[in-house]
C-alpha atoms as a PDB file:
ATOM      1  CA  UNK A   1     -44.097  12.141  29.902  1.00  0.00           C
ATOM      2  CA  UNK A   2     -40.921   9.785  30.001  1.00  0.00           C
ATOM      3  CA  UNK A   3     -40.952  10.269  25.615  1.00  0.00           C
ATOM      4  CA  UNK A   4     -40.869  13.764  26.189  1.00  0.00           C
ATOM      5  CA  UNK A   5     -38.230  13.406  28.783  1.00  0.00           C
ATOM      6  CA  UNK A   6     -36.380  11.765  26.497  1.00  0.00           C
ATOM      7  CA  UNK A   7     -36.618  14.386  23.805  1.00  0.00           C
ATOM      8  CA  UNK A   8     -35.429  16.984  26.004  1.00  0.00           C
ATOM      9  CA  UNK A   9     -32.062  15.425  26.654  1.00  0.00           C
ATOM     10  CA  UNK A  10     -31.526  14.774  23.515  1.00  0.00           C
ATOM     11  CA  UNK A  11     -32.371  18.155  22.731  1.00  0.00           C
ATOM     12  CA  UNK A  12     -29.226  19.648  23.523  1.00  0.00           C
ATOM     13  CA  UNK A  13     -27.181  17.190  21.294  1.00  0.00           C
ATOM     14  CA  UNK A  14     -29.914  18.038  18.113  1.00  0.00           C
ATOM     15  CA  UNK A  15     -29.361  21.757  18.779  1.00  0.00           C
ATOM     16  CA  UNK A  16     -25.607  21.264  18.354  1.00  0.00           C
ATOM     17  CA  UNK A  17     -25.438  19.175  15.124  1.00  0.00           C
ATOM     18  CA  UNK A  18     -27.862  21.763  13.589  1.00  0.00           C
ATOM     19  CA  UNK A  19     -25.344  24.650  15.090  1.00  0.00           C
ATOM     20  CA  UNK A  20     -22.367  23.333  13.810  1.00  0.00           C
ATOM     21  CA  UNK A  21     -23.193  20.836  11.042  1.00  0.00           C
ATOM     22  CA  UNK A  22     -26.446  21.550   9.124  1.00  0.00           C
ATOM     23  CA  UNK A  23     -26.490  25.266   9.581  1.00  0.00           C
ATOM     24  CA  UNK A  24     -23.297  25.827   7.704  1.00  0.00           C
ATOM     25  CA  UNK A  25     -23.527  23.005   5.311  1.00  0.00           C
ATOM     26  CA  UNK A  26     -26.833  25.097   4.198  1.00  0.00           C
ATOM     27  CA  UNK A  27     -25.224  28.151   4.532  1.00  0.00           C
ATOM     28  CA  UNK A  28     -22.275  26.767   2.012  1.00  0.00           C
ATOM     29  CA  UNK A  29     -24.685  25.662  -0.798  1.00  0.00           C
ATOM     30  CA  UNK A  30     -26.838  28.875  -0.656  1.00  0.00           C
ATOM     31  CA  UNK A  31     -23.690  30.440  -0.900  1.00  0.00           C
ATOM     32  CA  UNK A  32     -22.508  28.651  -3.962  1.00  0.00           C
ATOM     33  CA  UNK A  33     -25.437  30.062  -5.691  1.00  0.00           C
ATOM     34  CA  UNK A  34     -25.068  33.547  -5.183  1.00  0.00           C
ATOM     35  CA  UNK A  35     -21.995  35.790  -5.998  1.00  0.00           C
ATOM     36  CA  UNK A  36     -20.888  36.913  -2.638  1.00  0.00           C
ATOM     37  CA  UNK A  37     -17.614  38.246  -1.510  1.00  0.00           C
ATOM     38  CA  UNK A  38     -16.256  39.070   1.689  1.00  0.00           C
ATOM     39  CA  UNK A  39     -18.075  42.523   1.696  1.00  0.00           C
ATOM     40  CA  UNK A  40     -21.409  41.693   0.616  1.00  0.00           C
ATOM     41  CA  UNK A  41     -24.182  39.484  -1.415  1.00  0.00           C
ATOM     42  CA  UNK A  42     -24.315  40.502  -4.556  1.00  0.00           C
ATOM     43  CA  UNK A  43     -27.646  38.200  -5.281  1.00  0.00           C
ATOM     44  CA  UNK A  44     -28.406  34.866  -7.274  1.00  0.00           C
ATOM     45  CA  UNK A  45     -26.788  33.821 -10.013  1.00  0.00           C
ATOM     46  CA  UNK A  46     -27.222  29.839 -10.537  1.00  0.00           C
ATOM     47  CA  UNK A  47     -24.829  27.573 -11.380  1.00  0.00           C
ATOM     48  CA  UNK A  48     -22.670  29.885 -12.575  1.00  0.00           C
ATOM     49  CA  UNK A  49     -20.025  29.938  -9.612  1.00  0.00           C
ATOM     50  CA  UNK A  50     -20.019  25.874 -10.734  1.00  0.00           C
ATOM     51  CA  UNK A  51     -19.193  26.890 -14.281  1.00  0.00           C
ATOM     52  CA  UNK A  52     -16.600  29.123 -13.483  1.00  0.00           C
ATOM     53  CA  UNK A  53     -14.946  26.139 -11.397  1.00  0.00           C
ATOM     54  CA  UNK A  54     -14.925  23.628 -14.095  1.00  0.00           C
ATOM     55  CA  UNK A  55     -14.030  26.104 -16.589  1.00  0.00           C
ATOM     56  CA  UNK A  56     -11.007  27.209 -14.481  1.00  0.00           C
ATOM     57  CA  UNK A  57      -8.080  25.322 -15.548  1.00  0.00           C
ATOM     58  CA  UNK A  58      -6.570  25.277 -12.251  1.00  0.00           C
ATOM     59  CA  UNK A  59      -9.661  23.436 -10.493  1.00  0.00           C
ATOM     60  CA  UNK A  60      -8.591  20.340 -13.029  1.00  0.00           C
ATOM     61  CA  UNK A  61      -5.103  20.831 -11.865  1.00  0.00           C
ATOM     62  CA  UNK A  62      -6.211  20.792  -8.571  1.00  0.00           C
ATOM     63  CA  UNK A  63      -8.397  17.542  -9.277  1.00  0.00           C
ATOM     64  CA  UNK A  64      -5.611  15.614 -10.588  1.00  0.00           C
ATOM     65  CA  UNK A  65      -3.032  15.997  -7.809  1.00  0.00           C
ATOM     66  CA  UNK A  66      -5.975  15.462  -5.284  1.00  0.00           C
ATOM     67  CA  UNK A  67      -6.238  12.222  -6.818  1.00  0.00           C
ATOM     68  CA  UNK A  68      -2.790  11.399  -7.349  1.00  0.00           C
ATOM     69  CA  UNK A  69      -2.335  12.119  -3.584  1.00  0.00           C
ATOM     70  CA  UNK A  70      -5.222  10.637  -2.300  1.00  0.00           C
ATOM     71  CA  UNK A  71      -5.106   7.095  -4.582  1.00  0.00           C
ATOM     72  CA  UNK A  72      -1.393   7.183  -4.588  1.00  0.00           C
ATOM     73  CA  UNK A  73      -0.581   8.084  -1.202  1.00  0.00           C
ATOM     74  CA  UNK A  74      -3.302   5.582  -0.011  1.00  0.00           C
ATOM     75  CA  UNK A  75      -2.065   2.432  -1.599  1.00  0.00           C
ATOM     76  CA  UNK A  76       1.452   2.983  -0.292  1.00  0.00           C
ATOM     77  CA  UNK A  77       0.343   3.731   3.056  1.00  0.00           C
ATOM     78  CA  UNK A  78      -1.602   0.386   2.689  1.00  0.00           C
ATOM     79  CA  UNK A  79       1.315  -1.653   1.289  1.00  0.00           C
ATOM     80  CA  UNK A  80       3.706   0.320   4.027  1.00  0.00           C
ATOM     81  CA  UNK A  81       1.234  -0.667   6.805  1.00  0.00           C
ATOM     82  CA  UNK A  82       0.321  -4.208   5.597  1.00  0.00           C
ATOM     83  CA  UNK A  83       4.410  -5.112   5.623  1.00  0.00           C
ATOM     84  CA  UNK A  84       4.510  -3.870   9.201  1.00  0.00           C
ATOM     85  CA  UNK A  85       1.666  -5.832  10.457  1.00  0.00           C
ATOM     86  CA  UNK A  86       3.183  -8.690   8.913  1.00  0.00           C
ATOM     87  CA  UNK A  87       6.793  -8.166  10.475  1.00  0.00           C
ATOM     88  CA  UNK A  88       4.634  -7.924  14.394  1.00  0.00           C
ATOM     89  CA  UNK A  89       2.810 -10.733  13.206  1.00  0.00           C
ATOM     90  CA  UNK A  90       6.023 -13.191  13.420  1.00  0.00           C
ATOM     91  CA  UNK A  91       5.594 -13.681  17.425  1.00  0.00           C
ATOM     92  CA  UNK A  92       8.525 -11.510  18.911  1.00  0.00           C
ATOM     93  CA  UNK A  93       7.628 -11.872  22.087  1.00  0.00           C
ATOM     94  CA  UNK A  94       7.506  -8.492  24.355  1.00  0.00           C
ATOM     95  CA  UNK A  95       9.174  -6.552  21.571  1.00  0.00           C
ATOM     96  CA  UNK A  96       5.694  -6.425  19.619  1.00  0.00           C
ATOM     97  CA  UNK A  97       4.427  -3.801  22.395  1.00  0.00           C
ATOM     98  CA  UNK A  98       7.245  -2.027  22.003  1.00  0.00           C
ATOM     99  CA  UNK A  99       7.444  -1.789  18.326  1.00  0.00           C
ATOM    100  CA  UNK A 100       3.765  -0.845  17.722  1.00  0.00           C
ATOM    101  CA  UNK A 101       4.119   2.002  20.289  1.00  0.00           C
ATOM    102  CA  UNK A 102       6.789   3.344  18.178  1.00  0.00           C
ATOM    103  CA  UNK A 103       5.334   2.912  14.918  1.00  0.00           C
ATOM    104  CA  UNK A 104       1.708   4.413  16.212  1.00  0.00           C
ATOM    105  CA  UNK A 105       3.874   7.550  16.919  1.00  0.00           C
ATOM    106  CA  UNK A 106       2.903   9.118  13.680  1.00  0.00           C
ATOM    107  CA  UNK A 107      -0.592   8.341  13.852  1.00  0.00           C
ATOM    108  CA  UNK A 108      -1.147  10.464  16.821  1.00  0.00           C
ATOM    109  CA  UNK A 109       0.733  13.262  16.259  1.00  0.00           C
ATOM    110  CA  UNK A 110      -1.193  16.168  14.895  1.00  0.00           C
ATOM    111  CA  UNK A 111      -1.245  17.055  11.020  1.00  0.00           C
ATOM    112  CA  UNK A 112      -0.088  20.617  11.536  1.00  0.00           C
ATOM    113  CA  UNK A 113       2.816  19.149  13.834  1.00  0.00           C
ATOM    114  CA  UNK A 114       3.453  16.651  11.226  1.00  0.00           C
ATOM    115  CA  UNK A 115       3.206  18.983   8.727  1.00  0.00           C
ATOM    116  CA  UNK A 116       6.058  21.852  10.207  1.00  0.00           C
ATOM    117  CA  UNK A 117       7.768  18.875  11.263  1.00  0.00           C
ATOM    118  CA  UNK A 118       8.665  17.686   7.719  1.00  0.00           C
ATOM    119  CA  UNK A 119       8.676  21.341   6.369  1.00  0.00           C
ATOM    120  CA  UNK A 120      11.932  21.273   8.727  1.00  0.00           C
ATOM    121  CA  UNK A 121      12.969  17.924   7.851  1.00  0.00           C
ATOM    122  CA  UNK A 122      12.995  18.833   3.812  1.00  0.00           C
ATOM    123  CA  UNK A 123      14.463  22.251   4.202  1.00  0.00           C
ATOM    124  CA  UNK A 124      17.014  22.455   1.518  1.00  0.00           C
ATOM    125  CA  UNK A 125      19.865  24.330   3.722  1.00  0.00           C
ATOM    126  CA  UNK A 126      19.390  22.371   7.079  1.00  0.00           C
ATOM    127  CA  UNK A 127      17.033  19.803   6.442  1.00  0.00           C
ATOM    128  CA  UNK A 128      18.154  16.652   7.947  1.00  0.00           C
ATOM    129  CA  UNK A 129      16.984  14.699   5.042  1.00  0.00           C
ATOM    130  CA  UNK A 130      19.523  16.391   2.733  1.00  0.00           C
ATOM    131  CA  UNK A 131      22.255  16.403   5.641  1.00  0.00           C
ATOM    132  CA  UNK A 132      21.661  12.762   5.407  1.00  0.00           C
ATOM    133  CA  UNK A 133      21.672  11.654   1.792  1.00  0.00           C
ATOM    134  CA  UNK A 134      24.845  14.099   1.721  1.00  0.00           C
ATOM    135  CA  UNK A 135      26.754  12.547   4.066  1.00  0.00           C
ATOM    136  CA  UNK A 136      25.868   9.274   2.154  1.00  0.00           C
ATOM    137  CA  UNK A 137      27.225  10.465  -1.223  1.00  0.00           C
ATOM    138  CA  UNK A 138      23.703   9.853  -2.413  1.00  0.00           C
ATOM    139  CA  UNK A 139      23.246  13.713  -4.119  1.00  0.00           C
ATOM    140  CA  UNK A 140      25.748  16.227  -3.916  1.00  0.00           C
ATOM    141  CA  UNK A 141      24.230  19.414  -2.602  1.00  0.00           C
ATOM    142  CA  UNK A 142      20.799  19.778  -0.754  1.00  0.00           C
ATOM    143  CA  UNK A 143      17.499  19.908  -3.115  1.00  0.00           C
ATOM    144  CA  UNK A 144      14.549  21.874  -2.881  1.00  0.00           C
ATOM    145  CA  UNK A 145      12.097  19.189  -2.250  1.00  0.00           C
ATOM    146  CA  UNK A 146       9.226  21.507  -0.941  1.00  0.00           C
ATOM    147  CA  UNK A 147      10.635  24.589  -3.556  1.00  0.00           C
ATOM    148  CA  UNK A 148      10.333  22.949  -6.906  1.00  0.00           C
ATOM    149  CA  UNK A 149       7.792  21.888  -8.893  1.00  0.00           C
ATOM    150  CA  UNK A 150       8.665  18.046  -9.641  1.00  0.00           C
ATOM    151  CA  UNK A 151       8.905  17.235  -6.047  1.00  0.00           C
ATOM    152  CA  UNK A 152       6.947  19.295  -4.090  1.00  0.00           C
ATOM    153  CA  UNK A 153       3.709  17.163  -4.134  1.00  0.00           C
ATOM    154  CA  UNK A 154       5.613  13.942  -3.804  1.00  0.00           C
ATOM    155  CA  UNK A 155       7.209  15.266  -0.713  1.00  0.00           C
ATOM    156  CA  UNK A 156       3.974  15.842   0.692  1.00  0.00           C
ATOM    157  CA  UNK A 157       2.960  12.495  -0.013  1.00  0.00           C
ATOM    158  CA  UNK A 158       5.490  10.936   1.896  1.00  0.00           C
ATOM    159  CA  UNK A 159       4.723  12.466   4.690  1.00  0.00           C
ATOM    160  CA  UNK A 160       1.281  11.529   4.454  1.00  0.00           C
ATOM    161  CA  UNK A 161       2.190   8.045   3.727  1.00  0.00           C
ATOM    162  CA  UNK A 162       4.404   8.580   7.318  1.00  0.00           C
ATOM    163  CA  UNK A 163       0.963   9.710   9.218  1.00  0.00           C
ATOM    164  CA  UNK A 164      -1.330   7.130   7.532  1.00  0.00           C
ATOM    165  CA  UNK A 165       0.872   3.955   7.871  1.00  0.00           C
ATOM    166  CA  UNK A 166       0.673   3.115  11.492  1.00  0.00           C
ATOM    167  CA  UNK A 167      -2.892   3.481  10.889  1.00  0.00           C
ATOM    168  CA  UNK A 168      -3.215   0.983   8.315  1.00  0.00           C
ATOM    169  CA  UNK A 169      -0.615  -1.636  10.288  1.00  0.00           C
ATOM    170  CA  UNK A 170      -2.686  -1.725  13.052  1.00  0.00           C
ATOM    171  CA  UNK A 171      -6.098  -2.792  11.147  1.00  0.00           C
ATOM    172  CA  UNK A 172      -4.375  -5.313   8.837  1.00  0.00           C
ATOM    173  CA  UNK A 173      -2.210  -6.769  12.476  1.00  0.00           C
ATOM    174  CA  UNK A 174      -5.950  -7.500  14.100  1.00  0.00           C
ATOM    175  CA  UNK A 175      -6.512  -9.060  10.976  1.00  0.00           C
ATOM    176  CA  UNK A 176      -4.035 -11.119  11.312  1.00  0.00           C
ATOM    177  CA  UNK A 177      -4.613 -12.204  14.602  1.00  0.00           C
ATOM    178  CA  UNK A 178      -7.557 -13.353  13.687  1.00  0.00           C
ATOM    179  CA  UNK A 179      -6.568 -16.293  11.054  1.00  0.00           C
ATOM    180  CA  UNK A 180      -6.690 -19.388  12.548  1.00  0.00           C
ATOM    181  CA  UNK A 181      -3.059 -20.701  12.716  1.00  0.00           C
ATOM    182  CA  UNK A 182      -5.057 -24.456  11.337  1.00  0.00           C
ATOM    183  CA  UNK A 183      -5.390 -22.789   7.810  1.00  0.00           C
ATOM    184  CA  UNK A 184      -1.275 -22.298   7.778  1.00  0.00           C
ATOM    185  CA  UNK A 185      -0.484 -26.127   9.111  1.00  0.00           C
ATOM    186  CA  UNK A 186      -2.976 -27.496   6.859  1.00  0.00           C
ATOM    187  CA  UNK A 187      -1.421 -25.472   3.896  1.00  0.00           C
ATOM    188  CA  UNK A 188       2.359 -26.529   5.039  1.00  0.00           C
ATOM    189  CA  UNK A 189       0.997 -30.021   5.292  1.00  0.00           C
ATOM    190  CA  UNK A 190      -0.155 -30.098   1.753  1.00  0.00           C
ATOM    191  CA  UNK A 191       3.189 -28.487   0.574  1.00  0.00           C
ATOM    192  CA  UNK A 192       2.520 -25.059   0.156  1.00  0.00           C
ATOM    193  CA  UNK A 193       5.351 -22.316   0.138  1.00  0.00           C
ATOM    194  CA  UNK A 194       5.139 -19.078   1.509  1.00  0.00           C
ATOM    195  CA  UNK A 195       3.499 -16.999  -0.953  1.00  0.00           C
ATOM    196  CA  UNK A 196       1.228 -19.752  -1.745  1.00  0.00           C
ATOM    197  CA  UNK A 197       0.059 -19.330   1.944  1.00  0.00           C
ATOM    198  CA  UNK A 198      -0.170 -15.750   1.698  1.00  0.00           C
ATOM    199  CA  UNK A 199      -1.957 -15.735  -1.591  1.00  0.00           C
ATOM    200  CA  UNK A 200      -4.349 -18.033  -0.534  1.00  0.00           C
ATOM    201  CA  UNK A 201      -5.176 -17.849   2.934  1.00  0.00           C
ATOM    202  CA  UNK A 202      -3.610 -14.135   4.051  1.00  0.00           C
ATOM    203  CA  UNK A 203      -4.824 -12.060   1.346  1.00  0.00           C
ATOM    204  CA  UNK A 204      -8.918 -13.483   1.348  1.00  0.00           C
ATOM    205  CA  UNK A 205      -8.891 -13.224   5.299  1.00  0.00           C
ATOM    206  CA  UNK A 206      -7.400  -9.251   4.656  1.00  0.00           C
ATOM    207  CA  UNK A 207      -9.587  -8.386   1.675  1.00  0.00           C
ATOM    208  CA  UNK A 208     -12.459  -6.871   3.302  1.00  0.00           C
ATOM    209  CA  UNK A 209     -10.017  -5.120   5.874  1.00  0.00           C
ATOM    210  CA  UNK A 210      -8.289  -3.655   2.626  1.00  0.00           C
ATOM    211  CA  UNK A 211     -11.229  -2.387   1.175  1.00  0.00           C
ATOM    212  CA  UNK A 212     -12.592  -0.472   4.164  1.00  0.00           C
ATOM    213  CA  UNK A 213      -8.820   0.967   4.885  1.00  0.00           C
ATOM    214  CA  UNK A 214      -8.877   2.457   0.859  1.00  0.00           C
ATOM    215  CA  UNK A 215     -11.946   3.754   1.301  1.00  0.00           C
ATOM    216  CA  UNK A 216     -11.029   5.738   4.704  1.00  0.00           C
ATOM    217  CA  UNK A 217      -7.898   6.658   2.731  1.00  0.00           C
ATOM    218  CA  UNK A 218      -9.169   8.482  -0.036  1.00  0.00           C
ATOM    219  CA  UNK A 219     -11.490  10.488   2.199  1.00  0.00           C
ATOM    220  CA  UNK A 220      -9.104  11.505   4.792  1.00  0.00           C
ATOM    221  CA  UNK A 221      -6.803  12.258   2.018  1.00  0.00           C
ATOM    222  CA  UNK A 222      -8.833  13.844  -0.549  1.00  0.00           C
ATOM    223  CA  UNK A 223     -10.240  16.050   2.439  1.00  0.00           C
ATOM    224  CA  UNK A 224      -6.792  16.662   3.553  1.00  0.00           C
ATOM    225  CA  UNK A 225      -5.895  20.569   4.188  1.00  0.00           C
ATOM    226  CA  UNK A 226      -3.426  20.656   6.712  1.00  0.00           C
ATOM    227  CA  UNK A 227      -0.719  18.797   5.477  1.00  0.00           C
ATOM    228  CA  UNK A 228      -0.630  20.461   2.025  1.00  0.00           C
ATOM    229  CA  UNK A 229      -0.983  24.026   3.384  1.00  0.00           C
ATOM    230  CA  UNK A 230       1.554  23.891   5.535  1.00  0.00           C
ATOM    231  CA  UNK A 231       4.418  22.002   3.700  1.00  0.00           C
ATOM    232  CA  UNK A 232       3.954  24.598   0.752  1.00  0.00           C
ATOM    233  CA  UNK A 233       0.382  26.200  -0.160  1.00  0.00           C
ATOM    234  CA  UNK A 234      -0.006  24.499  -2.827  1.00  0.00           C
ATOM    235  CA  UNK A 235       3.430  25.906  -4.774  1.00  0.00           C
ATOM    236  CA  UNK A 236       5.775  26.568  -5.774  1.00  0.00           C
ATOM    237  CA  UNK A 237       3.036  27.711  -8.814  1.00  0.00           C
ATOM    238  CA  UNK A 238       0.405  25.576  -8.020  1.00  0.00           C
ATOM    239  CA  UNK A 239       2.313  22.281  -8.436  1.00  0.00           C
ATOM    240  CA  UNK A 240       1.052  20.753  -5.372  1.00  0.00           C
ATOM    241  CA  UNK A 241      -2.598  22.505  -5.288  1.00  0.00           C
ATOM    242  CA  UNK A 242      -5.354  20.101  -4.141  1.00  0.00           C
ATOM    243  CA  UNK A 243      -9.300  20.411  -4.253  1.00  0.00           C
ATOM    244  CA  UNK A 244      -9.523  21.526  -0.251  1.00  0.00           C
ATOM    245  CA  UNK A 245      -6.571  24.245  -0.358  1.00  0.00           C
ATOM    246  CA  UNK A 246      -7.742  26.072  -3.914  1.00  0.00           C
ATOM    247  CA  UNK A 247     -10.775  26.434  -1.691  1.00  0.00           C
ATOM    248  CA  UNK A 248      -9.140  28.517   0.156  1.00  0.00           C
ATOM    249  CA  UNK A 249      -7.270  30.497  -2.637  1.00  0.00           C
ATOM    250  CA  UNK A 250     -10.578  31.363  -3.806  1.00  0.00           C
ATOM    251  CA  UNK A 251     -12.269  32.502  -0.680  1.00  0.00           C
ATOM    252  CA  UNK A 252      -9.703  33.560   1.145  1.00  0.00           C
ATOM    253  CA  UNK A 253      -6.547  35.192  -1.515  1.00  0.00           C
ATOM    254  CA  UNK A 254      -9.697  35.813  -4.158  1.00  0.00           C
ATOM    255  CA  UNK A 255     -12.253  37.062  -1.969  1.00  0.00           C
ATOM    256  CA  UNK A 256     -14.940  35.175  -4.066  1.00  0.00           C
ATOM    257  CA  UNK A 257     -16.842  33.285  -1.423  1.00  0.00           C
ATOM    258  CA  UNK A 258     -19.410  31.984  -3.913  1.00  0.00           C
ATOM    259  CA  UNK A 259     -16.483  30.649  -5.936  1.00  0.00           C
ATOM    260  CA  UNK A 260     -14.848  28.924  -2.863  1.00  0.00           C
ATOM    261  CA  UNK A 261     -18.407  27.633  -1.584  1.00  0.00           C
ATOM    262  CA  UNK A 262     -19.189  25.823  -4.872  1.00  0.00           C
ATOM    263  CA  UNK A 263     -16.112  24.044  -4.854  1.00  0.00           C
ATOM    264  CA  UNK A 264     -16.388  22.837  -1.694  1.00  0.00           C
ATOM    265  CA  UNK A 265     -19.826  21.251  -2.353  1.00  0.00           C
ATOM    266  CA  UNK A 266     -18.663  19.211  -5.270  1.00  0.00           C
ATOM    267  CA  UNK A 267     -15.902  17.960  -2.736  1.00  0.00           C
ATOM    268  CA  UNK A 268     -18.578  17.277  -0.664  1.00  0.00           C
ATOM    269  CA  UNK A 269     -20.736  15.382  -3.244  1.00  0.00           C
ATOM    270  CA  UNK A 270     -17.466  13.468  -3.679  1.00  0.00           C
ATOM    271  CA  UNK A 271     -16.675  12.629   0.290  1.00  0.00           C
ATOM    272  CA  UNK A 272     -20.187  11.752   0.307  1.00  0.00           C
ATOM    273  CA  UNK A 273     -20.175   9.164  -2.170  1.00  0.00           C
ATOM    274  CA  UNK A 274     -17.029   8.054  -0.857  1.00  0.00           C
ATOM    275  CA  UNK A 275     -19.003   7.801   2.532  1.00  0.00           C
ATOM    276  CA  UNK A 276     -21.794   6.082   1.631  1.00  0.00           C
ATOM    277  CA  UNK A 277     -20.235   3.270   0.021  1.00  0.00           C
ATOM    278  CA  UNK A 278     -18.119   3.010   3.365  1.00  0.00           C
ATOM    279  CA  UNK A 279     -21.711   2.450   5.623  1.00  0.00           C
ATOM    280  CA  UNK A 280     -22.564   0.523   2.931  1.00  0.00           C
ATOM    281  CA  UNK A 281     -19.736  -2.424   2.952  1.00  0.00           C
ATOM    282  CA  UNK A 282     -19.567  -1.676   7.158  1.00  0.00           C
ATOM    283  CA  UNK A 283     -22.819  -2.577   7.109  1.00  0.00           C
ATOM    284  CA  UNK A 284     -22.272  -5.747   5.273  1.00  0.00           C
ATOM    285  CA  UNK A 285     -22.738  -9.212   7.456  1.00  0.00           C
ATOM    286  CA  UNK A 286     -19.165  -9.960   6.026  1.00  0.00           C
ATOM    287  CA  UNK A 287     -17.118  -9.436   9.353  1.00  0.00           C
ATOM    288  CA  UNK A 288     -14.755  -6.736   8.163  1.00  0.00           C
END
C-alpha cells in the first residue's frame, strides 16, 4: 500500500515529463522520417530528409558558425570570466559584494532582453557603440555591425561572451576560494614568482572547474536560438546562420517540417553527447 502510495505521487511528475519531454522528442524523430509539411503527412520516406540536410550546403554553413560560436565564444567567456574571478579574488574588502552583483547582471537578464538590448546597442545610426568609438576618433562614421556579413556573427558573439561571463567568474571565484592560501606561502617561500604560482598551483586546482564550464558552454551555445534570431536571423545572407535557427528556416520560412525535424535530431545526437560526457566527469570522485 505505502509503494503504491508512492507511485501515485509521483505519478503526476511522470505524466508531465512524458507530456512535455518524451512525447515530442518521439514526435520529432517520427517526423524526421516522413515528408510532412505544415498541411499534411505525406508518408515515409527514410533517411532521406537526413540526406537532403547534409547535402544542403547551407546546413555545413550553418555547422561551421555553430561551432565557431559555440568553441569560440566559450573560451573567451572562460578567459573573460576566469580574469574576473581573479581580480575579486585579491581581498577588497566589502567592494567584492558589490562588484559581483554588478558583474552577475548579465547572467540574469533574459536572452531575448539581451538580445534587443545589443540589437540597439549596435545599430549603425544610433547605436551607442558607434556614438562611442566616434566620439573617440576610433572609426569615422557608424558601421553596420549586425548588417554586414564580416561582422554580423562576431557581434553576436560578443554579446554572448557578455551573458556567459559572469557565469563563468563565479565558478572559477569558488574555485578560488577554495585553495588553501599554505600552497601560495610555501611557493613564495621557495622563490616562486607570480606566474609560477599560477601555473602551478592556480591552474591544477581550476582544471576540473574549466572542463565542466567548456562543456556547459558549448551546449548552451550550440543550442542557442534566441540570441542569434533576434540580433539578425541569421543574415544578412546567411552569414550568421547556426544549426538551431536554420531549423527554423526550414520548418517555419520552408514549410518542410520533416526537413526541420531531422535537423534538429542530429543537434540532438550532438547535445547529447555533449551531455553525457558532462554526467560523466560530474560524476567523477574528483571534486569538481
Amino acid at each position: 500500500m505505502k509503494k503504491g502510495g508512492a507511485y501515485l505521487l509521483v505519478l503526476p511528475a511522470f505524466l508531465f515529463t512524458v507530456f512535455v519531454m518524451v512525447y515530442p522528442l518521439g514526435r520529432n524523430l517520427l517526423n524526421s522520417l516522413h515528408k510532412v509539411t505544415m498541411m499534411r503527412d505525406f508518408g515515409w520516406i527514410g533517411l532521406a530528409n537526413y540526406s537532403a540536410v547534409v547535402n544542403d550546403p547551407l546546413f555545413w554553413l550553418a555547422l561551421k558558425n555553430s561551432l565557431s560560436y559555440s568553441v569560440i565564444g566559450t573560451v573567451v567567456s572562460m578567459a573573460v570570466g576566469l580574469f574576473m574571478a581573479m581580480l575579486l579574488n585579491q581581498r577588497i574588502g566589502r567592494l567584492t559584494s558589490v562588484f559581483k552583483f554588478i558583474y552577475m547582471i548579465p547572467w540574469v537578464v533574459s536572452p531575448v532582453v539581451a538580445g534587443f538590448a545589443w540589437k540597439w546597442l549596435l545599430n549603425d545610426q544610433f547605436g551607442m557603440v558607434n556614438h562611442l568609438l566616434v566620439r573617440l576618433g576610433v572609426i569615422s562614421s557608424g558601421i553596420l555591425w549586425l548588417g554586414q556579413a564580416q561582422t554580423a556573427l562576431l557581434s553576436v558573439m560578443i554579446a554572448r561572451v557578455w551573458q556567459f561571463f559572469p557565469f563563468a567568474m563565479i565558478m572559477f571565484y569558488a574555485a578560488l576560494q577554495n585553495i588553501p592560501q599554505e600552497q601560495y606561502e610555501a611557493a613564495e617561500v621557495d622563490g616562486a614568482g607570480s606566474s609560477a604560482k599560477f601555473t602551478h598551483i592556480t591552474m591544477p586546482h581550476l582544471k576540473s572547474v574549466a572542463v565542466v564550464l567548456l562543456l556547459l558552454g558549448l551546449i548552451w551555445s550550440f543550442n542557442d536560438f534566441n540570441m542569434v534570431y533576434i540580433m539578425t536571423r541569421g543574415g544578412p545572407i546567411h552569414s550568421s546562420m547556426v544549426l538551431p535557427v536554420l531549423v527554423r528556416e526550414y520548418s517555419f520560412v520552408l514549410y518542410d517540417l520533416g526537413k526541420g525535424s531531422a535537423l534538429s535530431v542530429i543537434i540532438f545526437a550532438v547535445l547529447l553527447t555533449l551531455s553525457a560526457v558532462y554526467l560523466y566527469l560530474l560524476g567523477k570522485r574528483e571534486p569538481i
